[in-house]
C-alpha atoms as a PDB file:
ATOM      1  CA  UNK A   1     -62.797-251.800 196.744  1.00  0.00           C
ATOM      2  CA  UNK A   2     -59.998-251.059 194.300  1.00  0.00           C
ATOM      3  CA  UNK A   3     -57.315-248.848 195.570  1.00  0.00           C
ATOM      4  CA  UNK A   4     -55.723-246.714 192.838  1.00  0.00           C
ATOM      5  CA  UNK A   5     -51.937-245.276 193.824  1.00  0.00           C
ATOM      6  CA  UNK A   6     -51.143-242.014 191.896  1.00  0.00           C
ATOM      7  CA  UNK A   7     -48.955-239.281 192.435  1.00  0.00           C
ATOM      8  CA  UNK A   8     -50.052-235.600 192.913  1.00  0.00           C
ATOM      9  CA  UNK A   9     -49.649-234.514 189.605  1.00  0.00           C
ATOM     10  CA  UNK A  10     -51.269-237.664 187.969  1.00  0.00           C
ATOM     11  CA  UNK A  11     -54.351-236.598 190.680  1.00  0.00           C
ATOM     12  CA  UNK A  12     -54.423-233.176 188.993  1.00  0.00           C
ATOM     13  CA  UNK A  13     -54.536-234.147 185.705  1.00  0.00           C
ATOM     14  CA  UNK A  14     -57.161-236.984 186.118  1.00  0.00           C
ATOM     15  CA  UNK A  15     -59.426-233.824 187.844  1.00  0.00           C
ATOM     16  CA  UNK A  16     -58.500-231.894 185.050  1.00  0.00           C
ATOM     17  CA  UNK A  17     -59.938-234.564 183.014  1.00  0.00           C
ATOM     18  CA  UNK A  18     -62.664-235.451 184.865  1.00  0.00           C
ATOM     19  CA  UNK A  19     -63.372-232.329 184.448  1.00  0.00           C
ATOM     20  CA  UNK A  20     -62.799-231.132 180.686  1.00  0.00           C
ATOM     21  CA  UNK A  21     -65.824-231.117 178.604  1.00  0.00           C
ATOM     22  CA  UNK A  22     -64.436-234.002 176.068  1.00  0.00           C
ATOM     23  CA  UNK A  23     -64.254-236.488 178.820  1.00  0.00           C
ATOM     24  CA  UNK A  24     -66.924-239.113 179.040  1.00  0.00           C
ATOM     25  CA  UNK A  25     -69.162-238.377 182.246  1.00  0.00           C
ATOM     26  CA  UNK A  26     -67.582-239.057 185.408  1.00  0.00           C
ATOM     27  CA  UNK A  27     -69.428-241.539 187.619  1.00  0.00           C
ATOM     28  CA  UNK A  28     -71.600-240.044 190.442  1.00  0.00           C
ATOM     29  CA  UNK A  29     -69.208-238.527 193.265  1.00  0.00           C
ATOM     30  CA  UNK A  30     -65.889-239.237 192.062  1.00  0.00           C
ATOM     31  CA  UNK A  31     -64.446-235.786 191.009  1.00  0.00           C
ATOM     32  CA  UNK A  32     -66.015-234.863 194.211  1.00  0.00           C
ATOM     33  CA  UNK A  33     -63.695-237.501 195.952  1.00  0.00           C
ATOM     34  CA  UNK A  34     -60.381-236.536 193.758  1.00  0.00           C
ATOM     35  CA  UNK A  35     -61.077-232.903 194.400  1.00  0.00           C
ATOM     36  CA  UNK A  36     -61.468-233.755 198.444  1.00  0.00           C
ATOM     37  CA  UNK A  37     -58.145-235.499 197.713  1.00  0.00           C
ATOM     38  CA  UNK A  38     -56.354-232.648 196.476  1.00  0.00           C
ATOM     39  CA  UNK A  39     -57.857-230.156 199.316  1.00  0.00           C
ATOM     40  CA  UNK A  40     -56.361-232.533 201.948  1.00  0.00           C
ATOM     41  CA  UNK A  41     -52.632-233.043 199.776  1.00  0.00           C
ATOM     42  CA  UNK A  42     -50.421-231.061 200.490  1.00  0.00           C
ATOM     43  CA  UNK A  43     -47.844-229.115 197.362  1.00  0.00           C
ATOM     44  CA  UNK A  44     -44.417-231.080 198.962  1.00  0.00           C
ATOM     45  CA  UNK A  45     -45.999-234.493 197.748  1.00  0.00           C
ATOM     46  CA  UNK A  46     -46.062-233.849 194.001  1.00  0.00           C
ATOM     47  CA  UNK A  47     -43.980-237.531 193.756  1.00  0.00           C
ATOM     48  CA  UNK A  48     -45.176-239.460 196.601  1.00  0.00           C
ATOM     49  CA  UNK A  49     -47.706-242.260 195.834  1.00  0.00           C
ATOM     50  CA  UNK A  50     -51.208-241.084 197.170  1.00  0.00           C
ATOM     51  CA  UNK A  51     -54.064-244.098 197.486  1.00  0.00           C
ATOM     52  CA  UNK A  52     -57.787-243.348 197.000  1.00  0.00           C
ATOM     53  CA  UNK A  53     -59.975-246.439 197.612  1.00  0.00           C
ATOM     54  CA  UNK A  54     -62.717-246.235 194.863  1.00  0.00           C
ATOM     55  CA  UNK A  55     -65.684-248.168 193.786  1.00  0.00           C
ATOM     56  CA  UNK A  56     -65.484-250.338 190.862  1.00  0.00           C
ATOM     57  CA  UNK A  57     -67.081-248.191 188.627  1.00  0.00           C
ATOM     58  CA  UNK A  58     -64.997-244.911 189.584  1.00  0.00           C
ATOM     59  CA  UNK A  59     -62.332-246.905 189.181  1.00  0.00           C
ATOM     60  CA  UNK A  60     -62.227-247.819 185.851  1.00  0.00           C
ATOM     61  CA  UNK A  61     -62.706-244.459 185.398  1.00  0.00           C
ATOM     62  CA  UNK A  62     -59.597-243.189 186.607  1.00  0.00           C
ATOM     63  CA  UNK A  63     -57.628-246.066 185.031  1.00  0.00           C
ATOM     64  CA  UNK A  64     -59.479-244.844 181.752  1.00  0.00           C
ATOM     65  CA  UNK A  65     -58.291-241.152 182.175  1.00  0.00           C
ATOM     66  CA  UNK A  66     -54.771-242.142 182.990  1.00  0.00           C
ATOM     67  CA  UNK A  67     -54.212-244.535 179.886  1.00  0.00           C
ATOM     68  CA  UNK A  68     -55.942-241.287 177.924  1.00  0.00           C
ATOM     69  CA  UNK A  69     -53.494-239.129 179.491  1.00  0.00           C
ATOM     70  CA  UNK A  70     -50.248-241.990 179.309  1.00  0.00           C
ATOM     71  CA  UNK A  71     -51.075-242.694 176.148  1.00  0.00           C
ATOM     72  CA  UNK A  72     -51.845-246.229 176.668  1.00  0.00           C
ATOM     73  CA  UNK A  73     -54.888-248.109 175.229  1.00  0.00           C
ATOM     74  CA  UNK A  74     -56.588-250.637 177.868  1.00  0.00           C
ATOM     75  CA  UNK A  75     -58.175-252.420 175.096  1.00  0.00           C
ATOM     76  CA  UNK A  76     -55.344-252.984 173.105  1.00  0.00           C
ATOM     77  CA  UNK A  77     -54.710-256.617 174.570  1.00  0.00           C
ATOM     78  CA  UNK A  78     -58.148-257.407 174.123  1.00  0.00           C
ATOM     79  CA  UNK A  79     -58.069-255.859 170.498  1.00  0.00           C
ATOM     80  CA  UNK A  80     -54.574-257.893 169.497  1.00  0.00           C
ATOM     81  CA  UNK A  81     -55.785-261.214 171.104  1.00  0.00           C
ATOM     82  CA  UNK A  82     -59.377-261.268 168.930  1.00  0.00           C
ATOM     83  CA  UNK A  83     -57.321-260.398 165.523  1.00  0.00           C
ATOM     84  CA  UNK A  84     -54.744-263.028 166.579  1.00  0.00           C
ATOM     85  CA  UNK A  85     -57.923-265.603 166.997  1.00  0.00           C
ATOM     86  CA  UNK A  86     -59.350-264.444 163.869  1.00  0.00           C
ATOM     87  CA  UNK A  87     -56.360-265.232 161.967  1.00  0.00           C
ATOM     88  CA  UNK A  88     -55.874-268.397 163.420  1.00  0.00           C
ATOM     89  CA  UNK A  89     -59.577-269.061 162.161  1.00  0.00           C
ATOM     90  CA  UNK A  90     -58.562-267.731 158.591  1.00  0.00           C
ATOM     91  CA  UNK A  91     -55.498-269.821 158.555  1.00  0.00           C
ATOM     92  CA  UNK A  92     -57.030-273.095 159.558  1.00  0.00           C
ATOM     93  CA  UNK A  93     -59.603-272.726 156.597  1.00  0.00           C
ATOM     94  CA  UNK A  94     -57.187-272.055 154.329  1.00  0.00           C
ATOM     95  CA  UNK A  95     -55.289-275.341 155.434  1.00  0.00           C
ATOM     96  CA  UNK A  96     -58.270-277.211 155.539  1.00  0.00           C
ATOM     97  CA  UNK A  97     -59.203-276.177 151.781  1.00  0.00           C
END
């Protein structure tokens, strides 16, 4: 099971998230579990690293919130390694014509 390591703020605003009407739907139980989380933390760890063990799915969840709220795109490797294979296609064409 993936362990995710946030502090208590980054908890909060993934619940906020989770949430929030705009956010995709959350899978079954997990703002359950972050909200359990935050019932049990107490306010003097706002900037110690807390650990919730998640399944897979919830997981990837939470990593998608926090790159929504970091402003960080997880697909953006993905993205910039197909255009850089799709140029290397273009270019080889245009040598080979």
């Amino acid at each position: 099971m993936p362990r995710i390591v946030l502090s208590l703020e980054e908890w909060r605003a993934v619940a906020r998230e989770l949430a929030a009407a705009h956010t995709v739907a959350a899978p079954p139980g997990l703002a359950e579990r972050v909200r359990e989380l935050l019932e049990q933390a107490h306010d003097g760890w706002a900037e110690q690293a807390i650990a919730l063990e998640l399944d897979e799915g919830s997981a990837e969840a939470v990593r998608a919130v926090q790159g929504e709220l970091m402003g960080t795109d997880p697909a953006a490797g993905q993205r910039s390694a197909s255009v850089a294979e799709a140029d290397e296609i273009i270019r080889d064409h245009q040598r080979r014509s």
